[in-house]
Protein backbone atom coordinates (compact mmCIF):
# COMPACT_ATOMS: atom_id res chain seq x y z
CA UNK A 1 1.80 -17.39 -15.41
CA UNK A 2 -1.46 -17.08 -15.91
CA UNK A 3 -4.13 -19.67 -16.20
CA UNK A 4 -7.21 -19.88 -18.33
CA UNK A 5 -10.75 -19.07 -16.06
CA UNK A 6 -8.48 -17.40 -13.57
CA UNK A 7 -6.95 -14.23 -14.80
CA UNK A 8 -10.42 -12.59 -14.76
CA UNK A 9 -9.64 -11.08 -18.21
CA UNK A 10 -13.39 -10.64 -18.53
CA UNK A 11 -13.62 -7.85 -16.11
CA UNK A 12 -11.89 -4.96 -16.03
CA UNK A 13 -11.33 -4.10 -12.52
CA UNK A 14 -10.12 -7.23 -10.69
CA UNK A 15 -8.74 -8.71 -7.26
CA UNK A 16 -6.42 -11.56 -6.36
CA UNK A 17 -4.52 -12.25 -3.56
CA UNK A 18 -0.68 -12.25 -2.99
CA UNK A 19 2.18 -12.46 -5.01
CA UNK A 20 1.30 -15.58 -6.97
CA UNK A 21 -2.49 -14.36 -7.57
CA UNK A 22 -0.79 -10.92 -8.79
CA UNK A 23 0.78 -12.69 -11.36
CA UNK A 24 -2.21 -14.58 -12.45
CA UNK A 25 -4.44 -11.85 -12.92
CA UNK A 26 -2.53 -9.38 -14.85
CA UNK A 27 -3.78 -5.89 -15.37
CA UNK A 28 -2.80 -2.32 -16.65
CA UNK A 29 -2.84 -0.94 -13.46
CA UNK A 30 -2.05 -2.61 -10.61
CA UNK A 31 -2.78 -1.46 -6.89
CA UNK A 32 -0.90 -3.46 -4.04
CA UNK A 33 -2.50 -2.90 -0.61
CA UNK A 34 -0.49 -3.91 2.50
CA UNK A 35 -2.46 -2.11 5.42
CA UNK A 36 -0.61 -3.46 8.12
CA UNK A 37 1.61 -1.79 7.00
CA UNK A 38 3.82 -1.50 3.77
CA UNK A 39 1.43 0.39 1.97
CA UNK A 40 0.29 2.50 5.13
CA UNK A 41 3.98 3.43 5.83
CA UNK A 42 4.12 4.30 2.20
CA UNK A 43 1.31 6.88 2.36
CA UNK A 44 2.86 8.44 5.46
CA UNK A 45 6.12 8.94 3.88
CA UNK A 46 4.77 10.61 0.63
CA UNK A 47 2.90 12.62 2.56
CA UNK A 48 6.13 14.51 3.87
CA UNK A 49 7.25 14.24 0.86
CA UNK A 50 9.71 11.65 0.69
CA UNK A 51 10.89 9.37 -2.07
CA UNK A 52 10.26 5.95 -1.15
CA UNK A 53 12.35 3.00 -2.44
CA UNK A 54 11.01 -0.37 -2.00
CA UNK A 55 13.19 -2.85 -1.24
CA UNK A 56 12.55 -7.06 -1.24
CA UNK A 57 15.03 -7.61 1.74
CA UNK A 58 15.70 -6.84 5.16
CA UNK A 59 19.11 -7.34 5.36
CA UNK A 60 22.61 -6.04 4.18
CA UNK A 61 21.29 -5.99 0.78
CA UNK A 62 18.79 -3.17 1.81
CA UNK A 63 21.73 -1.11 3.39
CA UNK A 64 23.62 -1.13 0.49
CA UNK A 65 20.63 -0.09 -1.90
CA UNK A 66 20.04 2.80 0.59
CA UNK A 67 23.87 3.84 0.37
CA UNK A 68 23.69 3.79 -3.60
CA UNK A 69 20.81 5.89 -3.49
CA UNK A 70 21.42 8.56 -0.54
CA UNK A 71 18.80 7.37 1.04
CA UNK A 72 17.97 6.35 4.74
CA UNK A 73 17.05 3.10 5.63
CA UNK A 74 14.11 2.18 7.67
CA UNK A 75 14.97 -0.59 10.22
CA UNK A 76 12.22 -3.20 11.56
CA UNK A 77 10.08 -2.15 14.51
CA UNK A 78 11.57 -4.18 16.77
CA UNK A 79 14.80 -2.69 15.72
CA UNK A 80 14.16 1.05 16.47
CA UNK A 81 13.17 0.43 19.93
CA UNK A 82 16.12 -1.58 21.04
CA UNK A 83 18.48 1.28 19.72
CA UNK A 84 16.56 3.52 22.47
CA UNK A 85 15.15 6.25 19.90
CA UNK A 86 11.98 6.76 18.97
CA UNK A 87 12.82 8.91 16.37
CA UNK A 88 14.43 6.79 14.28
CA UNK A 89 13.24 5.82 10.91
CA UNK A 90 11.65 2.30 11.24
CA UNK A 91 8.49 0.36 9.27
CA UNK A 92 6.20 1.65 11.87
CA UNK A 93 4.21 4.39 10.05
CA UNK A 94 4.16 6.44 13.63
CA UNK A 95 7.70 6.43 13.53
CA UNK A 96 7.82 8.53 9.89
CA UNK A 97 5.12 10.61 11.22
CA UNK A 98 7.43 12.28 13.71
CA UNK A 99 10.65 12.24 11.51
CA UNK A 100 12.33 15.18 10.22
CA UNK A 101 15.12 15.52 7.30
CA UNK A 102 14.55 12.80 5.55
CA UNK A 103 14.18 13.26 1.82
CA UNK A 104 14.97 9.41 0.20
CA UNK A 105 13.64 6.25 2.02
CA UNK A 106 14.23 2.63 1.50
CA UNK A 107 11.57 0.82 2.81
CA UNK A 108 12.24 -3.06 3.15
CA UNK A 109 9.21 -5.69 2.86
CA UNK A 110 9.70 -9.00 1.50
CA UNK A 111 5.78 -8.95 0.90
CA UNK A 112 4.59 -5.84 -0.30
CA UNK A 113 7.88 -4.91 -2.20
CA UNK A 114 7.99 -8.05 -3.77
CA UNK A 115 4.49 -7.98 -5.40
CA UNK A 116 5.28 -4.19 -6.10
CA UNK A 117 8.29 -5.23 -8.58
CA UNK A 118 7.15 -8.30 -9.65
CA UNK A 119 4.46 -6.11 -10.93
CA UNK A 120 6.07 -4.34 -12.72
CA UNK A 121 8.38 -6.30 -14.35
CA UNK A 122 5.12 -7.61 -15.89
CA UNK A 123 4.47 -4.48 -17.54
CA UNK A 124 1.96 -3.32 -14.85
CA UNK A 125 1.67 0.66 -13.39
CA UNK A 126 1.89 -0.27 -9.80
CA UNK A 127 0.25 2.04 -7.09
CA UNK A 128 0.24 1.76 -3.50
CA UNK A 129 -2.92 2.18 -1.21
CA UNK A 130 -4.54 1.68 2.14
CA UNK A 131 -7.60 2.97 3.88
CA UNK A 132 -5.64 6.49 4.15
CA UNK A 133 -5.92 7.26 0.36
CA UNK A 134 -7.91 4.64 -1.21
CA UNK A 135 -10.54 7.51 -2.76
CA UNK A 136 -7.35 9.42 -3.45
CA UNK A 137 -6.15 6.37 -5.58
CA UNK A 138 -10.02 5.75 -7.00
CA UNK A 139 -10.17 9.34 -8.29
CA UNK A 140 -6.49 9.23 -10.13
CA UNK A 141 -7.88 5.25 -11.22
CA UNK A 142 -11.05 6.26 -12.60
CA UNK A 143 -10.15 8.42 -15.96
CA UNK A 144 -8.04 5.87 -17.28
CA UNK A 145 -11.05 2.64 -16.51
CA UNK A 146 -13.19 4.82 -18.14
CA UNK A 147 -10.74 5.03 -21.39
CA UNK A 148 -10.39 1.33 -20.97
CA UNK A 149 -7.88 0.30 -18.73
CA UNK A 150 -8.01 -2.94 -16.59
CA UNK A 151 -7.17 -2.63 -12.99
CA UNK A 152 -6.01 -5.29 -10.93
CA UNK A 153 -5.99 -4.97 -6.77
CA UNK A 154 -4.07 -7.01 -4.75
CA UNK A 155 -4.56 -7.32 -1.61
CA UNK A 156 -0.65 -8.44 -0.36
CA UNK A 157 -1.83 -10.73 2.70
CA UNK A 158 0.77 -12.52 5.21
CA UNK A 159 2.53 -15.53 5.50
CA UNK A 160 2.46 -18.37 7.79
CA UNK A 161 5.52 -20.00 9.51
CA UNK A 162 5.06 -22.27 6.98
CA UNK A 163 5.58 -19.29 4.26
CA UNK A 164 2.39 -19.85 2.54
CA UNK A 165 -0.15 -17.64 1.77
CA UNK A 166 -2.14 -16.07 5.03
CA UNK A 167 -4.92 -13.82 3.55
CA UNK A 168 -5.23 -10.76 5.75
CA UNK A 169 -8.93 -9.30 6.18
CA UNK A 170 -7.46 -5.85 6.71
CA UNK A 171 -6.19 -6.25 3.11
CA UNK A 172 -8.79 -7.42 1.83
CA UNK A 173 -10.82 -4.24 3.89
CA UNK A 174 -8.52 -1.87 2.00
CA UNK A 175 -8.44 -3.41 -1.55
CA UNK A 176 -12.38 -3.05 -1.21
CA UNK A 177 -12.20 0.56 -0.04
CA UNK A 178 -10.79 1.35 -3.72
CA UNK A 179 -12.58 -0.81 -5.86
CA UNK A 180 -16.34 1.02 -3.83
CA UNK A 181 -14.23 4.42 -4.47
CA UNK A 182 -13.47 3.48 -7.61
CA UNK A 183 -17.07 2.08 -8.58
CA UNK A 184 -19.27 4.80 -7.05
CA UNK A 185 -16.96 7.48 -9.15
CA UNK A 186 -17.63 5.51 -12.37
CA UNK A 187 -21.03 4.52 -12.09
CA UNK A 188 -22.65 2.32 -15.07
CA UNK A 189 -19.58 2.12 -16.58
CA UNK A 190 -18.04 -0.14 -13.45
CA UNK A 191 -16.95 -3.44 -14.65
CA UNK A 192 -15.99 -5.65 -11.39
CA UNK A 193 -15.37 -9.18 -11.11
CA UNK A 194 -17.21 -11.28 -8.42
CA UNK A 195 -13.88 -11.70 -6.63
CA UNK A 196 -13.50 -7.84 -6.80
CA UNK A 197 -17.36 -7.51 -5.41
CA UNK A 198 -16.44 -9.69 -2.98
CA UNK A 199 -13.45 -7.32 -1.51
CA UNK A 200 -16.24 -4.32 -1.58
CA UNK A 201 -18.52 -6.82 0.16
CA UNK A 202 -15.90 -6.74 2.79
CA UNK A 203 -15.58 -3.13 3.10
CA UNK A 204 -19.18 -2.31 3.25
CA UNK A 205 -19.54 -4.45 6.48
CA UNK A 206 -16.19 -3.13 8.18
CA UNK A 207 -16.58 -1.06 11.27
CA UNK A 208 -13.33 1.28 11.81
CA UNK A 209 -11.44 1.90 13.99
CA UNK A 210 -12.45 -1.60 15.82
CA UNK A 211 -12.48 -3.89 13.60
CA UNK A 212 -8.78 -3.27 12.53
CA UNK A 213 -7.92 -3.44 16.10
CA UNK A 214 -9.82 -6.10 16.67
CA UNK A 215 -8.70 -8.66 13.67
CA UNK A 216 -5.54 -10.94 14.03
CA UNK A 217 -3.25 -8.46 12.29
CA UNK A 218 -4.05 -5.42 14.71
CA UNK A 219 -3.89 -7.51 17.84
CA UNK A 220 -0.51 -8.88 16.96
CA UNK A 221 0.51 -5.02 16.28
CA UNK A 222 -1.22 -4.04 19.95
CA UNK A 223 -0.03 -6.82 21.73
CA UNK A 224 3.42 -5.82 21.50
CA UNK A 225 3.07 -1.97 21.70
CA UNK A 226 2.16 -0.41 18.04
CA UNK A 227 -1.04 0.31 18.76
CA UNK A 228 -0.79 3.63 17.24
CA UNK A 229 0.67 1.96 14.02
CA UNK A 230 -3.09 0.02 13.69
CA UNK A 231 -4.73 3.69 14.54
CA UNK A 232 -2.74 5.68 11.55
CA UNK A 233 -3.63 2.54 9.52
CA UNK A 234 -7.18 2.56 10.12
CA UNK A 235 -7.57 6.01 9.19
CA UNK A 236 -9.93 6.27 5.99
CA UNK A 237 -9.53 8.79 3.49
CA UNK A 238 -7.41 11.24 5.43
CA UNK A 239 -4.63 11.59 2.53
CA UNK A 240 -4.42 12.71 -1.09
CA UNK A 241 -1.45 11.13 -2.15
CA UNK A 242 -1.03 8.43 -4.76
CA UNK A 243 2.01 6.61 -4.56
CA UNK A 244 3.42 5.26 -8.20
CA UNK A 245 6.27 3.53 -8.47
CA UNK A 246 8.34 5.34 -11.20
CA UNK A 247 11.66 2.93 -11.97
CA UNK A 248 12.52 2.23 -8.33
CA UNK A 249 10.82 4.58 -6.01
CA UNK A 250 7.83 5.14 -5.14
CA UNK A 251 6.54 9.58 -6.02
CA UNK A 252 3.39 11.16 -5.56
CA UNK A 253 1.31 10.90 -9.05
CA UNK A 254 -1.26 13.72 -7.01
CA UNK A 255 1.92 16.55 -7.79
CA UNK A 256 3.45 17.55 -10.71
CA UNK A 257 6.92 16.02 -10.80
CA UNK A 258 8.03 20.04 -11.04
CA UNK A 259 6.00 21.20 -8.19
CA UNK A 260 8.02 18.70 -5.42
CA UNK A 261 7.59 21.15 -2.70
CA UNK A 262 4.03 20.95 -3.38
CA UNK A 263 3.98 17.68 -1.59
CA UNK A 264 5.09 18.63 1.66
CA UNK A 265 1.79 20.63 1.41
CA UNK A 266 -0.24 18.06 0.46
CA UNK A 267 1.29 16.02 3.57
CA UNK A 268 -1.64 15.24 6.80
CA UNK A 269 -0.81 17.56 9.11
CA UNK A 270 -0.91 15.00 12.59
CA UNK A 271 -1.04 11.60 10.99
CA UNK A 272 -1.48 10.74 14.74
CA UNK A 273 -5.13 11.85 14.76
């Protein structure tokens, strides 16, 4: 719902936070950024050309979405390394930038998915970016703000035990990295509300790769061995892709839907790097 003085209708490229804030600041477009690392994972796998379905839920719910669309399922972290195989498809975005044969994806994240679809069951055109492709998503932004369309980034945040809202500076890093993209590309004709100004604010002063390692989400990440998830997430502007979510999966608006081998060639080739 949104409320009067808060939906920053004035503006046509906005930012709120979170699922609730998405919801309050509706917008034609609407980009969700999850660095660490819905949104990241969702760059990789587009990349190599995969069909990504997001899913709300990590349990059997997910496996049976997977099953009813041939896809594989992508099991937690945590998950992946107590089965004993690193190759195995899991949330970590190193983990899909090894893997091989895999052509459908469902990706569970109670946070990221969740704003995705409630999104779009507003009406929205949801798009999914990070630091990897934020130009990438600028560039395909910027013709249609310039014909008029609002834009609305969200940066998804965490939660706390507690399940309320825990804003995440790498989010709010990555949400800015569009919005500069997106205002340097259209110039006098940039509309952006303080709260999005603020988010570029935040970008402008970020130093990468350290600052991602250093914040609270990275460390938590490094503590407990990803630190090469936080490294392929800090990467800035190292992929073309631009992930819309067509019905329920996520496909590469960069490619022609009749050129789908096009994306494998489009894909970074060592993520890693």
């Amino acid at each position: 719902m949104t409320i009067p003085g808060h939906d920053q209708s004035s503006h046509r490229l906005r930012t709120e936070w979170g699922p609730t804030g998405a919801e309050a600041v509706p917008a034609d477009v609407a980009v969700v950024v999850d660095v660490l690392s819905f949104t990241t994972t969702l760059s990789v796998a587009v990349e190599r050309g995969i069909e990504v379905f997001p899913f709300r839920w990590k349990d059997s719910r997910a496996a049976a979405h997977a099953m009813r669309h041939g896809a594989t399922l992508a099991v937690g972290r945590f998950e992946a390394l107590s089965r004993g195989d690193a190759r195995h498809v899991s949330l970590s975005p190193a983990s899909l930038a090894e893997v091989e044969g895999v052509a459908r994806l469902v990706l569970p994240s109670p946070n990221g998915s969740t704003i995705a679809f409630s999104l779009a069951e507003a009406g929205a055109r949801v798009v999914g970016a990070c630091l990897r492709n934020a130009s990438a998503v600028a560039a395909w932004l910027a013709p249609q703000v310039a014909a008029g369309a609002s834009v609305v980034v969200v940066p998804a945040g965490e939660r706390w035990p507690d399940d309320t809202l825990r804003p995440a500076v790498e989010d709010l890093w990555g949400a800015g990295a569009v919005l500069q993209a997106l205002v340097d590309l259209l110039g006098a004709d940039a509309d952006a509300s303080p709260e999005a100004r603020a988010a570029m604010a935040a970008w402008r002063a970020v130093d990468l790769p350290a600052d991602l390692l250093g914040c609270a989400g990275g460390r938590e990440l490094a503590d407990v061995g990803f630190v090469a998830d936080v490294e392929i997430a800090a990467q800035h502007d190292v992929s073309t892709v631009v992930p819309v979510l067509a019905g329920e999966s996520f496909r590469d608006a960069s490619v022609p839907d009749d050129d789908a081998g096009a994306r494998h060639l489009r894909r970074v080739d060592d993520p890693s790097t």
